[in-house]
C-alpha atoms as a PDB file:
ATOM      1  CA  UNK A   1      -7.107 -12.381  -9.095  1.00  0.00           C
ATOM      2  CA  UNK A   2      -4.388 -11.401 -11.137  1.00  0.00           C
ATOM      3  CA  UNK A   3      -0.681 -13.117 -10.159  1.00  0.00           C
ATOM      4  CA  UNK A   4       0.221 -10.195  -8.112  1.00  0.00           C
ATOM      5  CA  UNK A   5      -1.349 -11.378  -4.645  1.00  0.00           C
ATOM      6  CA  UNK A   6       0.516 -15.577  -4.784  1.00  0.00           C
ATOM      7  CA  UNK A   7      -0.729 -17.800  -1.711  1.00  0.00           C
ATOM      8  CA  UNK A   8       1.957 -19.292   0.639  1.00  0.00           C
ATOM      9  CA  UNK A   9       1.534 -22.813  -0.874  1.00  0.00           C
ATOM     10  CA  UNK A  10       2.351 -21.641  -4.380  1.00  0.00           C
ATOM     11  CA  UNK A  11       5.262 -19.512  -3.129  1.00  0.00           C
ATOM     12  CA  UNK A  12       6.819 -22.697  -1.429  1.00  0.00           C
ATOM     13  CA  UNK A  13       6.594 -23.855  -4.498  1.00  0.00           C
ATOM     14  CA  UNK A  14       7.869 -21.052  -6.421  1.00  0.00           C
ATOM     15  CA  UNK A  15      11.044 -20.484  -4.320  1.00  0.00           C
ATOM     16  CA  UNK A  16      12.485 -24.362  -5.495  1.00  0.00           C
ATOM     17  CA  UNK A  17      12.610 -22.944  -9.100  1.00  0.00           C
ATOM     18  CA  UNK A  18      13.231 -19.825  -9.543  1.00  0.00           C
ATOM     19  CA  UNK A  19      15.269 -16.612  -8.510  1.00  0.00           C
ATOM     20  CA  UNK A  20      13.293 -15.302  -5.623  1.00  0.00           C
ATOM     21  CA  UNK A  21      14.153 -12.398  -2.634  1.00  0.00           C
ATOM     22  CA  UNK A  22      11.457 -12.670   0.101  1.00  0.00           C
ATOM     23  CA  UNK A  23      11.141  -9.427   2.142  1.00  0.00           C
ATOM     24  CA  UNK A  24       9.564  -9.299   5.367  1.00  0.00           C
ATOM     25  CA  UNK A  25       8.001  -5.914   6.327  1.00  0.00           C
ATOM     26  CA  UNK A  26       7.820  -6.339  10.044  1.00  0.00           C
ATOM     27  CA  UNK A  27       9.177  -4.767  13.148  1.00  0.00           C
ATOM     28  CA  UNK A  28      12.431  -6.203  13.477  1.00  0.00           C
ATOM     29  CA  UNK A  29      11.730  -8.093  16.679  1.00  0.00           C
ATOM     30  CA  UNK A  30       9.188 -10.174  15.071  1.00  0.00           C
ATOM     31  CA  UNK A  31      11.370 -11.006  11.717  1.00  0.00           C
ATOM     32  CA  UNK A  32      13.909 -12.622  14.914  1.00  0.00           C
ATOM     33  CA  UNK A  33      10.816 -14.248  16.814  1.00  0.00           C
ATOM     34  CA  UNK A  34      10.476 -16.374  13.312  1.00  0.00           C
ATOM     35  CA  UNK A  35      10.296 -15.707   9.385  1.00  0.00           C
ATOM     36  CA  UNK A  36       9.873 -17.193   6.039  1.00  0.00           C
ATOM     37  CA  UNK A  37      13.270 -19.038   5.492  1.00  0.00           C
ATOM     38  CA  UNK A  38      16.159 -17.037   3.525  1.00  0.00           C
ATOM     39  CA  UNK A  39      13.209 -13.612   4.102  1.00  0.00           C
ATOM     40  CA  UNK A  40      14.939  -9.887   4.197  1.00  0.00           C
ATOM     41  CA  UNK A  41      14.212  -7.440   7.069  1.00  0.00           C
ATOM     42  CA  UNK A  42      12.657  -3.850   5.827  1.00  0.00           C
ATOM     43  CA  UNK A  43      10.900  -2.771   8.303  1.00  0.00           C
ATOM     44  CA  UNK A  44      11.324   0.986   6.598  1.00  0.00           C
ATOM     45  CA  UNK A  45       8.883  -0.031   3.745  1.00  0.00           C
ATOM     46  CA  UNK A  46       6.523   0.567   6.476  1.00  0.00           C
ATOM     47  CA  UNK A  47       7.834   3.898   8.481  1.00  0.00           C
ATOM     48  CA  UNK A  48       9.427   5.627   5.837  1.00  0.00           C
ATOM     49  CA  UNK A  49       6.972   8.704   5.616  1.00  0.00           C
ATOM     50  CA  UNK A  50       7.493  10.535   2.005  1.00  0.00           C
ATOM     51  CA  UNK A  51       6.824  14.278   1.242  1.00  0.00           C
ATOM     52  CA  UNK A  52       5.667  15.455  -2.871  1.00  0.00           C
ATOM     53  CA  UNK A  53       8.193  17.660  -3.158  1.00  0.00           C
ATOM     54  CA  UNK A  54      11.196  16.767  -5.941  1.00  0.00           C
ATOM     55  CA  UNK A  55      13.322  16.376  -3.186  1.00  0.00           C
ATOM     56  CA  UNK A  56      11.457  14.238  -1.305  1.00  0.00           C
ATOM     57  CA  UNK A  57      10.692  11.816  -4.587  1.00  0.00           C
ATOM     58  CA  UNK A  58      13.793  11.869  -5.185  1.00  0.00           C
ATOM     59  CA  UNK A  59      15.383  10.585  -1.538  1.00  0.00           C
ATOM     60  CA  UNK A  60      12.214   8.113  -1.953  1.00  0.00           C
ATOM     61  CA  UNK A  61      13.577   6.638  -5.051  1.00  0.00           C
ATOM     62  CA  UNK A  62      17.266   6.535  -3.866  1.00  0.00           C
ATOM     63  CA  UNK A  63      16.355   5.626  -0.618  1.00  0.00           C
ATOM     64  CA  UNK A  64      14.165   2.270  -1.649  1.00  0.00           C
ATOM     65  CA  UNK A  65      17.090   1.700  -4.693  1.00  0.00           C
ATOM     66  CA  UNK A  66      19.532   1.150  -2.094  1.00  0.00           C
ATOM     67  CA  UNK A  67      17.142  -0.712   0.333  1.00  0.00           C
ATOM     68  CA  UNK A  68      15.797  -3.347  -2.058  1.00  0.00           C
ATOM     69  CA  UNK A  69      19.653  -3.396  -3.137  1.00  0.00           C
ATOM     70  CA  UNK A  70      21.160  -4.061   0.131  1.00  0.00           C
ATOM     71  CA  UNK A  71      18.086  -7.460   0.074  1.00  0.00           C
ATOM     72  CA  UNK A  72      19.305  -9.020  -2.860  1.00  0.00           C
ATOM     73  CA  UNK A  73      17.408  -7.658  -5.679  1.00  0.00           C
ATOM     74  CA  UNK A  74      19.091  -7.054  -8.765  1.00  0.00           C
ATOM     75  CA  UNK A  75      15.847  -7.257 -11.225  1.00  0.00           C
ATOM     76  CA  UNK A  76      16.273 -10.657 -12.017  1.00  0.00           C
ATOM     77  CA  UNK A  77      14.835 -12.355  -9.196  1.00  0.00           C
ATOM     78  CA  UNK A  78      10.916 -11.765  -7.971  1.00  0.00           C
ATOM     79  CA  UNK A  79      10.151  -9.710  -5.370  1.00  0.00           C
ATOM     80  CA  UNK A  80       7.665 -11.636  -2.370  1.00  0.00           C
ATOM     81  CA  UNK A  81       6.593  -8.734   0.245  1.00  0.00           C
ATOM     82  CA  UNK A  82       5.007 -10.168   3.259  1.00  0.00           C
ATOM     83  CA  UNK A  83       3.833  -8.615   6.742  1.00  0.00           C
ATOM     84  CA  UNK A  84       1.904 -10.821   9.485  1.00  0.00           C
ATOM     85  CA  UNK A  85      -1.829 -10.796   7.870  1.00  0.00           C
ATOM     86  CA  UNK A  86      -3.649  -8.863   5.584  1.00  0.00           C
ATOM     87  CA  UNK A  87      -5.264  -6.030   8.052  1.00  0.00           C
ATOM     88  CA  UNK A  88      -2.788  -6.296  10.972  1.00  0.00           C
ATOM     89  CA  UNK A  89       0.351  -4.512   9.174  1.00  0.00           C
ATOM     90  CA  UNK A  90      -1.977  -1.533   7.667  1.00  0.00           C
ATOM     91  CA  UNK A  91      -1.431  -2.635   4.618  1.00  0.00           C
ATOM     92  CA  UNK A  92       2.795  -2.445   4.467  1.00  0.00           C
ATOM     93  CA  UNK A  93       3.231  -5.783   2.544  1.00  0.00           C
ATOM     94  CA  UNK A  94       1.626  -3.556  -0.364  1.00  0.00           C
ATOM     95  CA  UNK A  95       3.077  -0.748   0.144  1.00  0.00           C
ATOM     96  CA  UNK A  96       6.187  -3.081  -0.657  1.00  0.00           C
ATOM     97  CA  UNK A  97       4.826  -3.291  -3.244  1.00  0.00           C
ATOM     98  CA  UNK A  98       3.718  -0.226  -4.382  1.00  0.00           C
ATOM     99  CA  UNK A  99       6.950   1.261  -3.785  1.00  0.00           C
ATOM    100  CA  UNK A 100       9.054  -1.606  -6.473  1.00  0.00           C
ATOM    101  CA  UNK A 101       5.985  -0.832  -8.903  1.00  0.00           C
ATOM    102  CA  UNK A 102       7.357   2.557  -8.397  1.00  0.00           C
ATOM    103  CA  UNK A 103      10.669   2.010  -8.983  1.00  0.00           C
ATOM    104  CA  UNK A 104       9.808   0.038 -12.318  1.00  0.00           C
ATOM    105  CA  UNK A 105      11.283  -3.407 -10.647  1.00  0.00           C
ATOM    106  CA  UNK A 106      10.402  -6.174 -13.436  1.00  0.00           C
ATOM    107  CA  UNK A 107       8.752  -8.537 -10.892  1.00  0.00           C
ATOM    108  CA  UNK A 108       7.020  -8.750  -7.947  1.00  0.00           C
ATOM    109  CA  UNK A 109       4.153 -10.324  -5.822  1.00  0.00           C
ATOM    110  CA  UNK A 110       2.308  -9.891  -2.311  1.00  0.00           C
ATOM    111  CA  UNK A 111       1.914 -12.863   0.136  1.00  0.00           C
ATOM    112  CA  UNK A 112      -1.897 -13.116   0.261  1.00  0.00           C
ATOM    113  CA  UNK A 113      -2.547 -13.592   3.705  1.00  0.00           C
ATOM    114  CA  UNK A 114       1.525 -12.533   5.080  1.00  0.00           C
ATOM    115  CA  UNK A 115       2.882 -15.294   7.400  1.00  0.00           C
ATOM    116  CA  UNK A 116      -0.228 -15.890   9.183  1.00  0.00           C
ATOM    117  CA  UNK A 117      -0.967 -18.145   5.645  1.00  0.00           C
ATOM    118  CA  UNK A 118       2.404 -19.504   5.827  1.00  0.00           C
ATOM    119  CA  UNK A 119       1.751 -20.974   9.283  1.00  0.00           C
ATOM    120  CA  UNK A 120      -1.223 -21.876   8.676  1.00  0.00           C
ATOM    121  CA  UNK A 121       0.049 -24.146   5.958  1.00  0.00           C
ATOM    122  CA  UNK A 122       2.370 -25.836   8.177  1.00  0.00           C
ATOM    123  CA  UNK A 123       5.185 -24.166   6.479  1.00  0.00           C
ATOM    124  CA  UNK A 124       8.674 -23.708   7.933  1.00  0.00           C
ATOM    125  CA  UNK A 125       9.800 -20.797   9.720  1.00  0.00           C
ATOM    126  CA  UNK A 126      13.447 -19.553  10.371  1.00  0.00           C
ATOM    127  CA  UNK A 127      15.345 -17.306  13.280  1.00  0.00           C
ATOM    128  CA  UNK A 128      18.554 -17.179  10.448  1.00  0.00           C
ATOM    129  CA  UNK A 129      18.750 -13.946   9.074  1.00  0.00           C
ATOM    130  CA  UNK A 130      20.870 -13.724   5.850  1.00  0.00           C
ATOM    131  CA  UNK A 131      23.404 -11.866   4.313  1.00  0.00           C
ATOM    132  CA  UNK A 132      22.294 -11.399   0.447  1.00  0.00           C
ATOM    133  CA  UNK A 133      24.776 -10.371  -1.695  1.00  0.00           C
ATOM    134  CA  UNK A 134      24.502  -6.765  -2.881  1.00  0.00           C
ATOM    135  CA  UNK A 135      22.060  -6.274  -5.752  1.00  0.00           C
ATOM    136  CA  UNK A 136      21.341  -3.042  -7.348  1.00  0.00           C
ATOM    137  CA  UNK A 137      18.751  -2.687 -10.871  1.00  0.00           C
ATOM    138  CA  UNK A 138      17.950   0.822 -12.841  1.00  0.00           C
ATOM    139  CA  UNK A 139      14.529   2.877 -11.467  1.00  0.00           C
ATOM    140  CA  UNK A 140      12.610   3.468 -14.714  1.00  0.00           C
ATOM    141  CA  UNK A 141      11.354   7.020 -14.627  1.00  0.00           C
ATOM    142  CA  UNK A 142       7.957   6.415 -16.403  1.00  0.00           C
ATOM    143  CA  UNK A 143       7.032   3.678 -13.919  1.00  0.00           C
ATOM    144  CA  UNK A 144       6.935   7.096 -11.309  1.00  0.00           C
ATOM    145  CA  UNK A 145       3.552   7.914 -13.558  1.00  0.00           C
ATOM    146  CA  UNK A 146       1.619   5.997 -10.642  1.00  0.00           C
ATOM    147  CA  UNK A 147       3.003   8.604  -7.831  1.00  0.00           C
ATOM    148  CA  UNK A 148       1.411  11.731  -7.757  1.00  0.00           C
ATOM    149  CA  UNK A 149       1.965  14.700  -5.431  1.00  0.00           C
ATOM    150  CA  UNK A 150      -0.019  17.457  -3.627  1.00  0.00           C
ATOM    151  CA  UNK A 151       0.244  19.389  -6.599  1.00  0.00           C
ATOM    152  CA  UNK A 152      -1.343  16.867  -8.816  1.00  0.00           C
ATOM    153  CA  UNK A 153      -3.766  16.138  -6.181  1.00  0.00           C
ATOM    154  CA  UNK A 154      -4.911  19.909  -5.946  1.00  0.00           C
ATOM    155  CA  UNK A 155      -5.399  20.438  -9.156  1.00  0.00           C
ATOM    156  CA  UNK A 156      -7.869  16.887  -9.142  1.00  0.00           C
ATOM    157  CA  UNK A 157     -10.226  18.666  -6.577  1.00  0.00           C
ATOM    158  CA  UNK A 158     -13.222  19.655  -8.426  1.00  0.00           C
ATOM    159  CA  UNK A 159     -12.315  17.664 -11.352  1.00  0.00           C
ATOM    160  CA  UNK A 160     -15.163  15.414 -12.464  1.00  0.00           C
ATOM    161  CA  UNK A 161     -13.377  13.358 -14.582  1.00  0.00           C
ATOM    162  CA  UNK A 162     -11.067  11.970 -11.454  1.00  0.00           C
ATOM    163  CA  UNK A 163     -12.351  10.176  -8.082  1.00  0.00           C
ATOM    164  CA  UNK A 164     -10.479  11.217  -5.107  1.00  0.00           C
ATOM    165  CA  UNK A 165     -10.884   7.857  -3.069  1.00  0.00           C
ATOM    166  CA  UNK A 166      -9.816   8.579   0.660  1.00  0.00           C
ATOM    167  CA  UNK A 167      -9.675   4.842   2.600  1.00  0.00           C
ATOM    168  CA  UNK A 168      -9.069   5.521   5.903  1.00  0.00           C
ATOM    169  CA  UNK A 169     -10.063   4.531   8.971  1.00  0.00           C
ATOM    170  CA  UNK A 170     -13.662   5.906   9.770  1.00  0.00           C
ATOM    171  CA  UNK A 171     -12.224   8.576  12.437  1.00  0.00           C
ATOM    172  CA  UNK A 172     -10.058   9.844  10.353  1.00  0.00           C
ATOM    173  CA  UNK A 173     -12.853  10.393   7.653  1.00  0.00           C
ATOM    174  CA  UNK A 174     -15.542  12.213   9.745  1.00  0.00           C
ATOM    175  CA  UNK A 175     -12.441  14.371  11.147  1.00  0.00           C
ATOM    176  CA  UNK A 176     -12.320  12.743  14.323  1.00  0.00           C
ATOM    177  CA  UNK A 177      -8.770  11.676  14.238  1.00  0.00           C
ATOM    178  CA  UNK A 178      -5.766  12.978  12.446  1.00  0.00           C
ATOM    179  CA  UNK A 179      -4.153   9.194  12.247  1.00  0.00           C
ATOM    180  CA  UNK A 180      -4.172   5.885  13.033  1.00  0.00           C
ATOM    181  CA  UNK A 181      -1.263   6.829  15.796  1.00  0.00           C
ATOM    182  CA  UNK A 182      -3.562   9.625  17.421  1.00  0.00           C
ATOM    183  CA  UNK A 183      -6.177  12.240  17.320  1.00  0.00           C
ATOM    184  CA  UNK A 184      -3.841  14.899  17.480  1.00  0.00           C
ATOM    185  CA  UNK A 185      -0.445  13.476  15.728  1.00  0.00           C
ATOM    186  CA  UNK A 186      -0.679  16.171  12.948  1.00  0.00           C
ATOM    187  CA  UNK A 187      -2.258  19.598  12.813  1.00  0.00           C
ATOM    188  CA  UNK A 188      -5.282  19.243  11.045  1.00  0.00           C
ATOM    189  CA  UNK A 189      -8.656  16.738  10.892  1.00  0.00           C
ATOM    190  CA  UNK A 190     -10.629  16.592   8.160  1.00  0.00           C
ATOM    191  CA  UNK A 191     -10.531  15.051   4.489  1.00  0.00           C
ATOM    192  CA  UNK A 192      -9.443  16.221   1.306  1.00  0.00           C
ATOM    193  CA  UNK A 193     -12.175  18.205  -0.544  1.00  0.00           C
ATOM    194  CA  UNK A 194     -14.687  16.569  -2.865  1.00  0.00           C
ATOM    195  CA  UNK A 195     -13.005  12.865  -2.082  1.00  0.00           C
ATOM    196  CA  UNK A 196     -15.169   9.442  -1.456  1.00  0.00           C
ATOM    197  CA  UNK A 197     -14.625   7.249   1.015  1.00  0.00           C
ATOM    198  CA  UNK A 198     -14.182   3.453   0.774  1.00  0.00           C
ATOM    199  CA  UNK A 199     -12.196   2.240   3.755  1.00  0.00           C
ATOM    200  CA  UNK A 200      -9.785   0.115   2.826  1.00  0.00           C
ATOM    201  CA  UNK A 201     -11.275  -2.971   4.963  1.00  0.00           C
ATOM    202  CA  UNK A 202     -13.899  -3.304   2.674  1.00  0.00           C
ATOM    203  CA  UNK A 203     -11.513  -4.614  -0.327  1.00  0.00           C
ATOM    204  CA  UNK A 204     -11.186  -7.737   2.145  1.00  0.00           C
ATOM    205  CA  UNK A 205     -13.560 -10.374   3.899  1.00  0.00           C
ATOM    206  CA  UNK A 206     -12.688 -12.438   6.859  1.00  0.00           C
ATOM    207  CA  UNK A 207     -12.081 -16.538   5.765  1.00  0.00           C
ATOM    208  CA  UNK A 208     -11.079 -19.203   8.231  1.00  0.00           C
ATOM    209  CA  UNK A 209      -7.427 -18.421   7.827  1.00  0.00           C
ATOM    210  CA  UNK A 210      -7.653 -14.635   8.104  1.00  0.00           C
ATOM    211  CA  UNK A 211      -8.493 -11.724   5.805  1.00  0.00           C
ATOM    212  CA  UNK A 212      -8.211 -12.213   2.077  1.00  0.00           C
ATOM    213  CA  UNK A 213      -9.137  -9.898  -0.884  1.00  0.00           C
ATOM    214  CA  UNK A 214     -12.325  -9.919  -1.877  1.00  0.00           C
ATOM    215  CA  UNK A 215     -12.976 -11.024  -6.221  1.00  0.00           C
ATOM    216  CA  UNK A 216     -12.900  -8.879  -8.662  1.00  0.00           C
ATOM    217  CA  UNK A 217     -16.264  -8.724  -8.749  1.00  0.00           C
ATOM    218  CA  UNK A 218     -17.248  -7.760  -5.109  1.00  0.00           C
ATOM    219  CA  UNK A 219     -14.770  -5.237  -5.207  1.00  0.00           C
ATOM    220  CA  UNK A 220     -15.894  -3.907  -8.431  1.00  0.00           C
ATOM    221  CA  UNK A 221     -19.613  -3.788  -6.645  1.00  0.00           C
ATOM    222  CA  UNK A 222     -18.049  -1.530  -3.288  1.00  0.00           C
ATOM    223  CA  UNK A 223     -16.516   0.501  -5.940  1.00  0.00           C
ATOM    224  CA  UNK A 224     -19.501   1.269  -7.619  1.00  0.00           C
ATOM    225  CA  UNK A 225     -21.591   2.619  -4.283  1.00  0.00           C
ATOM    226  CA  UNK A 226     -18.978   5.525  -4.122  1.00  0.00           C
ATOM    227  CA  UNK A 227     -18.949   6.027  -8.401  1.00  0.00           C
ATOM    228  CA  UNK A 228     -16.085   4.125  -9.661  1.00  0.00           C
ATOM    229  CA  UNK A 229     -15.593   1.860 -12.995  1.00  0.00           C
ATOM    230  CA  UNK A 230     -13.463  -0.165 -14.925  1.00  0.00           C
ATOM    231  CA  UNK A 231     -12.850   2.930 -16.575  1.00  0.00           C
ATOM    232  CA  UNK A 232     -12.517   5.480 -13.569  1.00  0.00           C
ATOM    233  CA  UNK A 233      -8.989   7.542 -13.108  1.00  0.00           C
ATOM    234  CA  UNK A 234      -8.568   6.912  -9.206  1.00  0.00           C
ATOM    235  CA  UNK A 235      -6.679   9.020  -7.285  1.00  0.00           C
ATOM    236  CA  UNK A 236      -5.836   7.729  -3.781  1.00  0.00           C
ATOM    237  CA  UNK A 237      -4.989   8.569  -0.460  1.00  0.00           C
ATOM    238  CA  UNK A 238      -4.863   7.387   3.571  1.00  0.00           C
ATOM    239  CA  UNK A 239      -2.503   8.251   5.980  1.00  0.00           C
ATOM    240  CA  UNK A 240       1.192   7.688   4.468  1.00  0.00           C
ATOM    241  CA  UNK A 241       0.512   5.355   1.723  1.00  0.00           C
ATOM    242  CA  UNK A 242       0.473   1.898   3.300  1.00  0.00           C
ATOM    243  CA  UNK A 243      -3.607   1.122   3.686  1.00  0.00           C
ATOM    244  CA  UNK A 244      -3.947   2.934   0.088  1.00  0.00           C
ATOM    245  CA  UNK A 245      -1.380   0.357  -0.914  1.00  0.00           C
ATOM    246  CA  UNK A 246      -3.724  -2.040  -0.168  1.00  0.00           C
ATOM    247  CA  UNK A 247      -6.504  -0.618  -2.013  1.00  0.00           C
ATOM    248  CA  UNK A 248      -4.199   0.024  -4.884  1.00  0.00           C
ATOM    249  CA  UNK A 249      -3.558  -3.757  -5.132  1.00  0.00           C
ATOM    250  CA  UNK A 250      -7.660  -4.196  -4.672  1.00  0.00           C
ATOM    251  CA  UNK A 251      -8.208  -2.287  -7.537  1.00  0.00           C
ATOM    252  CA  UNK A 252      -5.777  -3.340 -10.203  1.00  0.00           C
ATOM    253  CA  UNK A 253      -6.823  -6.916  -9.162  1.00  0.00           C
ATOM    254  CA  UNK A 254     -10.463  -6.221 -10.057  1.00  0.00           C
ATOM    255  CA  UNK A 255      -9.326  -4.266 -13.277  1.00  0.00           C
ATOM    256  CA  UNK A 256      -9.683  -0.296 -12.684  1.00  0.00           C
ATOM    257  CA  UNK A 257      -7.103   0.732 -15.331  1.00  0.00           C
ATOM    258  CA  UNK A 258      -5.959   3.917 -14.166  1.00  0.00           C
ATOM    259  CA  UNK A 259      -5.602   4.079 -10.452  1.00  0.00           C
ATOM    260  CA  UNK A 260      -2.712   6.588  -8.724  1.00  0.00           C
ATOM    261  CA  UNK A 261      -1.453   7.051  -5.245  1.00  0.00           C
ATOM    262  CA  UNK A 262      -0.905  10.399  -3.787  1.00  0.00           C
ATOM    263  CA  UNK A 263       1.522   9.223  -1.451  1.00  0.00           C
ATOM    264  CA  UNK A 264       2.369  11.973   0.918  1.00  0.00           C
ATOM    265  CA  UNK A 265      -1.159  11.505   1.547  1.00  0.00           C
ATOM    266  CA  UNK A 266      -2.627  13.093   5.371  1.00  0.00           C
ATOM    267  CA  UNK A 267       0.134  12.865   6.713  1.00  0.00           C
ATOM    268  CA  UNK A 268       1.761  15.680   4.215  1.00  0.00           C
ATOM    269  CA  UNK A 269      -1.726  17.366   3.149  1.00  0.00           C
ATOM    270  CA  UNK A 270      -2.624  18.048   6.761  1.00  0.00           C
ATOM    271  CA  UNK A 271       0.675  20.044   7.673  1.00  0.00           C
ATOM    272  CA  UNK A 272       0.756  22.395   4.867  1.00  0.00           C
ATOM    273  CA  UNK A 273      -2.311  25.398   6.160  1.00  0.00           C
ATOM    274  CA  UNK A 274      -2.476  26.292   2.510  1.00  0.00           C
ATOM    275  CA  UNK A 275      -3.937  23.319   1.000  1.00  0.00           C
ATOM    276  CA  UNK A 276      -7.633  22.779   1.830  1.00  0.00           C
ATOM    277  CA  UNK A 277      -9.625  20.428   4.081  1.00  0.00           C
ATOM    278  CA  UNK A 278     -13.309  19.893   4.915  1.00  0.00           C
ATOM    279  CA  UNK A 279     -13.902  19.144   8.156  1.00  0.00           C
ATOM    280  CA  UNK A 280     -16.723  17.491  10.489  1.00  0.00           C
ATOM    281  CA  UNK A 281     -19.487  14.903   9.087  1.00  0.00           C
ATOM    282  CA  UNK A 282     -18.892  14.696   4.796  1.00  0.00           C
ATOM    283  CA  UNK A 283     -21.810  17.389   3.302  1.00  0.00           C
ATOM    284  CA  UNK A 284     -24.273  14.914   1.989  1.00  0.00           C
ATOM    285  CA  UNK A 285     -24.509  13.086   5.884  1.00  0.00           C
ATOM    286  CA  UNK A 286     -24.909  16.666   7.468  1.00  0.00           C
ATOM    287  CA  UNK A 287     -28.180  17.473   5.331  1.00  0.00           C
ATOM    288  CA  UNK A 288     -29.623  14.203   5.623  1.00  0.00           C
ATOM    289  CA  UNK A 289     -28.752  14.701   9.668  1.00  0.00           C
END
């Protein structure tokens, strides 16, 4: 694994020595019920929903800025996003991530296993919160290059040369369900045209002490059942960008080079009746049905 994911022993570690700002992704009532010592509530890395449109990148960028601001960061220190385990948060302490990777912040790392690994460790928790000083550090524009919207993602339907990797939850694939929070919460079911489908549990395996990624090389071998290489341009999706996160992470780790997020994902494709959607079992299960 590459030094993105860092486990909670090395982090205890880490913090003695250098510069760090520890954000904790979790509803607010369970940063109070206990957290990683001197850790940052944001909570809206997770429930922040994004639209494609400029304005909408643009209130993300600003938005997050201010956010990561307002816990300390200034660019100097690393950024350590955490949420309770690896598959209980849908994948919001790398969407954390995602987002800063965004943004073009300098540093920053996932807790592999969130604070389920930091208990298990016997490491201490805290009820403090803190009161960072204000931070603030300049968005790089071409770091954006890894965002792209439902223009982008239209124009990729039918194109051969890009996978359209959709790695949500099997309801949501077969048109089922139109989200993890309900059959029904948007308008349409269905999938985006011509996409694969990897859900995004299958980048981890279950250990003693809760999920953890899979190697490089296992996840290189689930990428290959649904066409995708070393060399593949990936283009993403889920619900709202958190359990894509999480595959995004997957995939850099095992060394895809050129892997993108479309973001606004269902939640965005689904409400606009002009973009298009297949719908019911994918084409190849149908025929074989």
């Amino acid at each position: 694994m590459t030094d993105v994911l860092v486990t909670a022993a090395d982090l205890a570690t880490f913090m003695k020595t250098n510069p760090t700002v520890v954000i904790d992704t979790r509803a607010p009532e369970s940063y109070a019920a206990g957290h990683i010592p001197g850790a940052v509530n944001v909570h809206e890395i997770f429930t922040y929903l994004a639209t494609s449109t400029p304005e909408g990148m643009s209130e993300l960028k600003h938005k997050f800025a201010e956010a990561f601001a307002k816990a300390g960061l200034t660019g100097k220190e690393t950024a350590v996003v955490y949420e309770q385990s690896m598959n209980s948060g849908f994948g919001q302490s790398c969407r954390g991530y995602y987002i800063l990777a965004f943004l073009g912040y300098p540093s920053a790392k996932v807790l592999h296993g969130g604070l389920d690994a930091w208990k298990a460790d016997g490491l201490p928790l805290s009820t403090e919160a803190p009161s960072p000083a204000m931070g603030g550090f300049a968005i790089d524009p071409a770091a954006g290059d890894i965002l792209i919207d439902a223009r982008q993602m239209l124009e990729a339907v039918g194109d051969p040369k890009i996978v359209l990797l959709d790695v949500r939850d099997v309801d949501e694939w077969i048109g089922d369900s139109s989200s993890p929070y309900g059959k029904d919460f948007c308008p349409r079911k269905g999938r985006i045209p011509g996409a694969v489908w990897l859900e995004w549990y299958r980048m981890m395996k279950p250990t003693a002490d809760g999920p953890r990624f899979k190697s490089k090389d296992e996840i290189l071998a689930e990428c290959a059942t649904v066409g995708i290489t070393p060399a593949s341009t990936v283009y993403l999706y889920c619900f709202k960008g958190a359990r894509a996160s999480n595959t995004f992470v997957a995939l850099k780790n095992a060394g895809v080079k050129d892997v993108r997020m479309y973001f606004g994902s269902w939640n965005e494709w689904s409400r606009d009746p002009s973009l298009p959607i297949e719908e019911g079992l994918p084409l190849a299960a149908a025929k074989a049905a």
